[in-house]
Protein backbone atom coordinates (compact mmCIF):
# COMPACT_ATOMS: atom_id res chain seq x y z
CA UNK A 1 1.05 -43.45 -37.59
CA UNK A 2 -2.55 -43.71 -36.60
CA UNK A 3 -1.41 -44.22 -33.08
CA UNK A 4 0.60 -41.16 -33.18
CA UNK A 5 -2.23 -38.82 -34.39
CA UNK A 6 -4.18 -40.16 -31.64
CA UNK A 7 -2.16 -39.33 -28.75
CA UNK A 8 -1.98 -36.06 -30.18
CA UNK A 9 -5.25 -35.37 -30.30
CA UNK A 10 -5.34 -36.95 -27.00
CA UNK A 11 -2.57 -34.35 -25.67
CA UNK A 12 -4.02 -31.14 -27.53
CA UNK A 13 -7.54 -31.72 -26.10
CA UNK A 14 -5.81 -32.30 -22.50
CA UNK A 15 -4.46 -29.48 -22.61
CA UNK A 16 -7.27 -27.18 -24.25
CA UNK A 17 -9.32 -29.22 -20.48
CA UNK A 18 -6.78 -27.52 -18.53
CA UNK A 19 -6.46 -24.28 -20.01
CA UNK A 20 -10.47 -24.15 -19.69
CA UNK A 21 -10.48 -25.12 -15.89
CA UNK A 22 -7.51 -22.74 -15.44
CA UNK A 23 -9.12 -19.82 -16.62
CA UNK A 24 -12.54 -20.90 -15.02
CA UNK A 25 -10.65 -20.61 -11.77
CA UNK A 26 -9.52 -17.50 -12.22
CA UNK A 27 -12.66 -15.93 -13.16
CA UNK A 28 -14.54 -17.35 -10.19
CA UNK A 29 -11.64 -16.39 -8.16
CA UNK A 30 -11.65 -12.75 -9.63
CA UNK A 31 -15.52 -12.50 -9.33
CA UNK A 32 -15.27 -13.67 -5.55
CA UNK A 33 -12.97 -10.92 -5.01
CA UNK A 34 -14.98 -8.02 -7.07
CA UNK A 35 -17.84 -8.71 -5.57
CA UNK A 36 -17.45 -7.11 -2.52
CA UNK A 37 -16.41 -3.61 -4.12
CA UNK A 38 -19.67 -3.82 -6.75
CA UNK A 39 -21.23 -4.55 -3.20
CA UNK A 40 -19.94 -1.41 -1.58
CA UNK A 41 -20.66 0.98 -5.15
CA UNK A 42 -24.22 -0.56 -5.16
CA UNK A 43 -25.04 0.34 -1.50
CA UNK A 44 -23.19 3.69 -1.60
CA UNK A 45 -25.83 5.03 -4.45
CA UNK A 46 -28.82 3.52 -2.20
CA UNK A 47 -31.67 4.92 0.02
CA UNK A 48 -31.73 3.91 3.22
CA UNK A 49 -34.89 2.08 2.15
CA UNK A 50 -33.42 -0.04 -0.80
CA UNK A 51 -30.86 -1.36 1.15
CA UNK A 52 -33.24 -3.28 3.31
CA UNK A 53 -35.52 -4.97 0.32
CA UNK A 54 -34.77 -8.56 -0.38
CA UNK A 55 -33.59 -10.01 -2.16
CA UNK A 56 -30.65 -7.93 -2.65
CA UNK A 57 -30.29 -5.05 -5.80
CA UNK A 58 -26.85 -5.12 -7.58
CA UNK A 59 -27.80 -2.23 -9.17
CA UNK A 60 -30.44 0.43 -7.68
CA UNK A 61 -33.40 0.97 -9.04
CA UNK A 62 -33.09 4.67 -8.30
CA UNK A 63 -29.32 5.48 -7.71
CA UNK A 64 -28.73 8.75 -5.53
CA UNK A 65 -25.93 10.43 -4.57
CA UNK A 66 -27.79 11.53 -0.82
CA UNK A 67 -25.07 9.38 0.93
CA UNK A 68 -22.46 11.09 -0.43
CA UNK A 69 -23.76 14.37 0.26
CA UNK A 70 -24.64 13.67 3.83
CA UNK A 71 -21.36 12.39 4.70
CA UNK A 72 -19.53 15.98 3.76
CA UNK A 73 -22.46 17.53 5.72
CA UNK A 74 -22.29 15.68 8.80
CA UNK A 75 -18.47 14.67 9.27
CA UNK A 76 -15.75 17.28 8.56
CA UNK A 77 -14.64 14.80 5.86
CA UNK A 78 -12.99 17.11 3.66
CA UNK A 79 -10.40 17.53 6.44
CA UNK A 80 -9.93 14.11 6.91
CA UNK A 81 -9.32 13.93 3.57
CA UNK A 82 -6.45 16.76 3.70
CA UNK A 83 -4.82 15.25 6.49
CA UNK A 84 -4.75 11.95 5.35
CA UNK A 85 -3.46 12.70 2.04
CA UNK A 86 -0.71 15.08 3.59
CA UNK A 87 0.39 12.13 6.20
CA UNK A 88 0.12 9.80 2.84
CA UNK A 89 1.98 11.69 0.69
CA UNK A 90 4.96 13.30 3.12
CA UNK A 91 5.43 9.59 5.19
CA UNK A 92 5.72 7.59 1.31
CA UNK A 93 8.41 10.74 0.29
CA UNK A 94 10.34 10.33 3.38
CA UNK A 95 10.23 6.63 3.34
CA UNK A 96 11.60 6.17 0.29
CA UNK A 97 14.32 8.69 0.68
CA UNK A 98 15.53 7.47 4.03
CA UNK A 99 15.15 3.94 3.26
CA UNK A 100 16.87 4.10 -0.14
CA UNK A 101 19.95 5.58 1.28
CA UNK A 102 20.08 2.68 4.26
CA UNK A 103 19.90 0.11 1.68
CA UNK A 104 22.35 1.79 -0.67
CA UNK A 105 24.75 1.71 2.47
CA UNK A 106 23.91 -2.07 3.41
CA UNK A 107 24.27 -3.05 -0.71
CA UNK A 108 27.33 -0.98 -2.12
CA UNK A 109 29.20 0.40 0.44
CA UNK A 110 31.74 -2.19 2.31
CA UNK A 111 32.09 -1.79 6.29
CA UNK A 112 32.97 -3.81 9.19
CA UNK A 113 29.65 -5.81 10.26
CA UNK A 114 27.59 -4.58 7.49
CA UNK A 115 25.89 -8.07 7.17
CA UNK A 116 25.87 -9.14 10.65
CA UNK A 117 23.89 -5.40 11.34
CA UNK A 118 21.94 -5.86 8.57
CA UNK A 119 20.80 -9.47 9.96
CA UNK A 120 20.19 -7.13 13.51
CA UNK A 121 18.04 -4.70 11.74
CA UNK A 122 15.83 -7.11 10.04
CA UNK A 123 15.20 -8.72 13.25
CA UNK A 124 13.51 -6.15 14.23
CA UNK A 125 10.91 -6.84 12.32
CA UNK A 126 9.77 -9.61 14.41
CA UNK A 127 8.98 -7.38 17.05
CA UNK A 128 5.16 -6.88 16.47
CA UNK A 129 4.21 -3.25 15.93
CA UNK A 130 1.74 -2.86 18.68
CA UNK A 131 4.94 -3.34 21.40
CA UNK A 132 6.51 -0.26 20.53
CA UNK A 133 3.75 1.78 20.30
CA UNK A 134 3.67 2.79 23.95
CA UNK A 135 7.49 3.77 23.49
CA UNK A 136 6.99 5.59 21.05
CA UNK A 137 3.58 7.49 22.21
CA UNK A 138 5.39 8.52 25.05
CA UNK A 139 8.50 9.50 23.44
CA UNK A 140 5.72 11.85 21.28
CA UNK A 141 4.32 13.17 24.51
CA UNK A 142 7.85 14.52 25.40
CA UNK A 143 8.49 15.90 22.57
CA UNK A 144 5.20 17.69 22.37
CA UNK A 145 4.16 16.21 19.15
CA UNK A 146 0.82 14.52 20.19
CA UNK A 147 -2.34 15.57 17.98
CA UNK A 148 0.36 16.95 15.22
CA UNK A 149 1.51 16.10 11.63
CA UNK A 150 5.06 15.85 13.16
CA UNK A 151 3.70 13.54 15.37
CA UNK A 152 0.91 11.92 12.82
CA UNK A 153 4.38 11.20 10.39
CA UNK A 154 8.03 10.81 11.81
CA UNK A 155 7.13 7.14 13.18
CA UNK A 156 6.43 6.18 9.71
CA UNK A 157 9.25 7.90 7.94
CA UNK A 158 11.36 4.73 8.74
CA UNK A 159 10.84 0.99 7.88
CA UNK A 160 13.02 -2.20 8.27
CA UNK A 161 11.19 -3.60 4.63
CA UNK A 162 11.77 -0.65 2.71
CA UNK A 163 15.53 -1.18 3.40
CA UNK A 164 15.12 -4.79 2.80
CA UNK A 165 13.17 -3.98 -0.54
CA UNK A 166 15.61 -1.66 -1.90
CA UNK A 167 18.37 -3.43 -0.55
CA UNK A 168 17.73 -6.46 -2.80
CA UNK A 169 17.40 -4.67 -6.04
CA UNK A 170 19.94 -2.77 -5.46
CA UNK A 171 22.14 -6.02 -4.96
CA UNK A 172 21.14 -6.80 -8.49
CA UNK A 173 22.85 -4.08 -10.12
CA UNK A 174 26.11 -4.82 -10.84
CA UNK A 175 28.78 -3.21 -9.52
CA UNK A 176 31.00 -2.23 -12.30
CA UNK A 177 28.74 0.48 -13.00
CA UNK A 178 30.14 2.17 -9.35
CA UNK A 179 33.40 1.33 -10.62
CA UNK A 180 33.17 3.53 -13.75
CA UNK A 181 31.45 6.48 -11.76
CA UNK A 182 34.34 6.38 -9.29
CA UNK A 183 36.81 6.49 -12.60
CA UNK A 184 35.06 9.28 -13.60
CA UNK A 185 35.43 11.33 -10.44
CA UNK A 186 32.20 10.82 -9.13
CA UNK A 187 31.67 9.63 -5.46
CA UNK A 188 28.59 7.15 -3.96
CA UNK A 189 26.34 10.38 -3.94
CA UNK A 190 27.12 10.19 -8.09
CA UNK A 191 26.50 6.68 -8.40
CA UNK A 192 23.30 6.58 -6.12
CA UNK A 193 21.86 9.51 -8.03
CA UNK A 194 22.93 8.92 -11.93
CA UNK A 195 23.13 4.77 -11.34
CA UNK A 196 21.16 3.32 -8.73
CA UNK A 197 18.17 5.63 -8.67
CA UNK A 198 17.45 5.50 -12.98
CA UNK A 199 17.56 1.19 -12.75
CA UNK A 200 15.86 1.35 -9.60
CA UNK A 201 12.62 2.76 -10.57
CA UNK A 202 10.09 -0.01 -10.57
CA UNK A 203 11.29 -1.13 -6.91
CA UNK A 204 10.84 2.54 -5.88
CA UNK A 205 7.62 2.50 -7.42
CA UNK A 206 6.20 -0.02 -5.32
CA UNK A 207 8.07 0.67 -2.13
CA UNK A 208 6.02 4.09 -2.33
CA UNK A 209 2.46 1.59 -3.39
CA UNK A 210 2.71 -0.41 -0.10
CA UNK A 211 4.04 2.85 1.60
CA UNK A 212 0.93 4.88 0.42
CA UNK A 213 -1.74 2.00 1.45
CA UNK A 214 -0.14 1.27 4.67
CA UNK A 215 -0.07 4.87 5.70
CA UNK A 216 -3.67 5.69 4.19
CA UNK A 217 -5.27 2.85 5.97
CA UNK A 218 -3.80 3.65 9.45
CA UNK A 219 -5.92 3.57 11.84
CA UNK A 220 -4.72 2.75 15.46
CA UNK A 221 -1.51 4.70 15.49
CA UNK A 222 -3.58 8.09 14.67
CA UNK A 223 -6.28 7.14 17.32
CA UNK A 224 -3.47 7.05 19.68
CA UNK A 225 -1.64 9.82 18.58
CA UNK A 226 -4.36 12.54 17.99
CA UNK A 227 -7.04 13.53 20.17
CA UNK A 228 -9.24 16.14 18.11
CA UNK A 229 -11.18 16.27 14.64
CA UNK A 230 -8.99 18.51 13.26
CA UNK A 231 -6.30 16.28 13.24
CA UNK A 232 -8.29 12.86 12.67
CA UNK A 233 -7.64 10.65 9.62
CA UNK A 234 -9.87 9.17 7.21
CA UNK A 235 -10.20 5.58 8.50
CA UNK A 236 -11.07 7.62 12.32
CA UNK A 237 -13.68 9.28 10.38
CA UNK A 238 -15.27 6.28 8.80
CA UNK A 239 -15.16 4.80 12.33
CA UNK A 240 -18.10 7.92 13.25
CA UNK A 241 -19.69 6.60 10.51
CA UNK A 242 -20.55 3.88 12.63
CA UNK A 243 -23.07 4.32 15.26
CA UNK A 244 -23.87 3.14 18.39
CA UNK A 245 -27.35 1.10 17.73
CA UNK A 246 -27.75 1.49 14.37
CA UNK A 247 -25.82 1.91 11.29
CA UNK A 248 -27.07 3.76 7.92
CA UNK A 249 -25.17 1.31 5.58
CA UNK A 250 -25.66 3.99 2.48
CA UNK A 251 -23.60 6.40 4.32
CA UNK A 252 -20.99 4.39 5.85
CA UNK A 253 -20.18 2.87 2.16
CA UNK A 254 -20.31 6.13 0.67
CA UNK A 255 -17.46 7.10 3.14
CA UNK A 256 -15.65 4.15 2.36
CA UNK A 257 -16.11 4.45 -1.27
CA UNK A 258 -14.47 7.48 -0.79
CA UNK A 259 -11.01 6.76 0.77
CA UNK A 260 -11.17 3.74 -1.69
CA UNK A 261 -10.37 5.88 -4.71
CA UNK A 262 -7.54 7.46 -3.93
CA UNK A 263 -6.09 3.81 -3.39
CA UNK A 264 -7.24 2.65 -6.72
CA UNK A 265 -5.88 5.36 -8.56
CA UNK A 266 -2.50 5.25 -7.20
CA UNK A 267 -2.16 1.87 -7.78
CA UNK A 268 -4.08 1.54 -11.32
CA UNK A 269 -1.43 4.15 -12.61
CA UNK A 270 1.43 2.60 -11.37
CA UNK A 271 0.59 -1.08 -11.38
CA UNK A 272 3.24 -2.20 -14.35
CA UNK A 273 5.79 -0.36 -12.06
CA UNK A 274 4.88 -2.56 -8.83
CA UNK A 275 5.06 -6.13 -10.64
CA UNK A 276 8.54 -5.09 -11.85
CA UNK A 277 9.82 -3.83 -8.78
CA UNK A 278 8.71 -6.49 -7.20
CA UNK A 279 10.34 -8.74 -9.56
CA UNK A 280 13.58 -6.79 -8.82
CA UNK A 281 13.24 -7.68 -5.43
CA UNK A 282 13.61 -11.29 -5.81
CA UNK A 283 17.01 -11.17 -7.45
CA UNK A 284 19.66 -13.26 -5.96
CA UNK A 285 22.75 -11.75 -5.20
């Protein structure tokens, strides 16, 4: 009996060791990866002059919100603002809508060679981005959509893992729900609107996350596409930020601290959406 107690004890206080250097792992490994934002916060509310005294301050002695202000002074950031939010916005929209109806076509609908082009499409995604760029810059050119929104957006309005995304949650409804639509008189526009689209949410949710962040933090397709200030993104306009000899670190975080935000936000209030959806993803079919 003794004997038993004590490799109880023995196995509760292994596993309270475990739990303890679980969660100490964790925290270090969340610290390591805050620190860098409380780095950026810090040295966006600091004079030019505290960011040069050593050791380092986590937290300014006199906070000011200079930076900020100089940034909307010198840059036109307001407008880079605008246009990235309206590229944001309309490319994650479109996305979603043009993806979700490939992937309802590749998941519910039956064809000839629906799988074998399926397996085509997602090949494509080996093809690394930077290869079609010339393509499609001078497919822009004749089109005369350089230095536009048109031209800023319709590249991104398509995407071979949106499809894929969708396409795997939507594999995970069952199909007997179609069946009952198409009892009732309805047709696939019915069933995607009233079935796939209410059970889909959370994958839709995070399709238009990763959608949002990719498009927000563009930054080479808009330097090739646009050639003026007016039409310039955010991340081109933190890239002025920068200068030539010398860079004012207060100012350049302030402008970073700034196209951070919108990030955060979108992601903060729809994070519970994005582990579900993702979850959704990974069912088999």
């Amino acid at each position: 009996m003794e004997k038993v107690q004590s490799a109880s004890t023995t196995g509760k206080a292994s596993s309270i060791v475990r739990k303890v250097f679980t969660y100490t792992i964790i925290v270090l490994g969340g610290a390591i990866m805050v620190l860098p934002f409380i780095w950026m916060v810090s040295t966006a509310f600091k004079s030019g002059a505290a960011n040069m005294v050593l050791p380092p301050q986590f937290i300014p002695d006199e906070p000011t919100w200079s930076n900020f202000e100089r940034v909307f002074e010198m840059f036109p950031m307001l407008q880079f603002l605008v246009n990235s939010i309206v590229v944001a916005i309309v490319t994650t929209v479109g996305q979603m809508l043009f993806c979700s109806m490939a992937a309802y076509a590749f998941a519910r609908i039956e064809f000839w060679g629906r799988d074998k082009l399926f397996l085509l499409y997602l090949a494509t995604m080996m093809v690394p981005a930077q290869v079609t760029m010339i393509p499609q810059f001078i497919l822009m050119k004749q089109l005369g959509w350089l230095d536009s929104y048109t031209g800023l957006i319709v590249p991104g309005l398509f995407g071979v893992f949106g499809t894929f995304l969708l396409r795997q949650a939507f594999m995970g409804i069952p199909k007997e729900l179609d069946e009952a639509v198409f009892m009732d008189g309805g047709n696939h526009f019915t069933v995607f609107r009233k079935v796939i689209l209410p059970l889909a949410k959370p994958t839709f949710a995070t399709l238009g996350i990763l959608t949002f962040m990719q498009s927000w933090n563009s930054y080479l397709w808009p330097l090739i596409v646009t050639s003026s200030q007016e039409m310039a993104t955010l991340p081109l306009g933190l890239s002025l930020l920068q200068g030539r000899y010398g860079t004012d670190f207060g100012l350049m975080m302030a402008g970073v601290l700034i196209s951070v935000i919108p990030i955060l936000a979108v992601y903060l209030f729809a994070q519970k959406y994005f582990i579900q959806g993702m979850t959704m993803s990974g069912m088999k079919e």
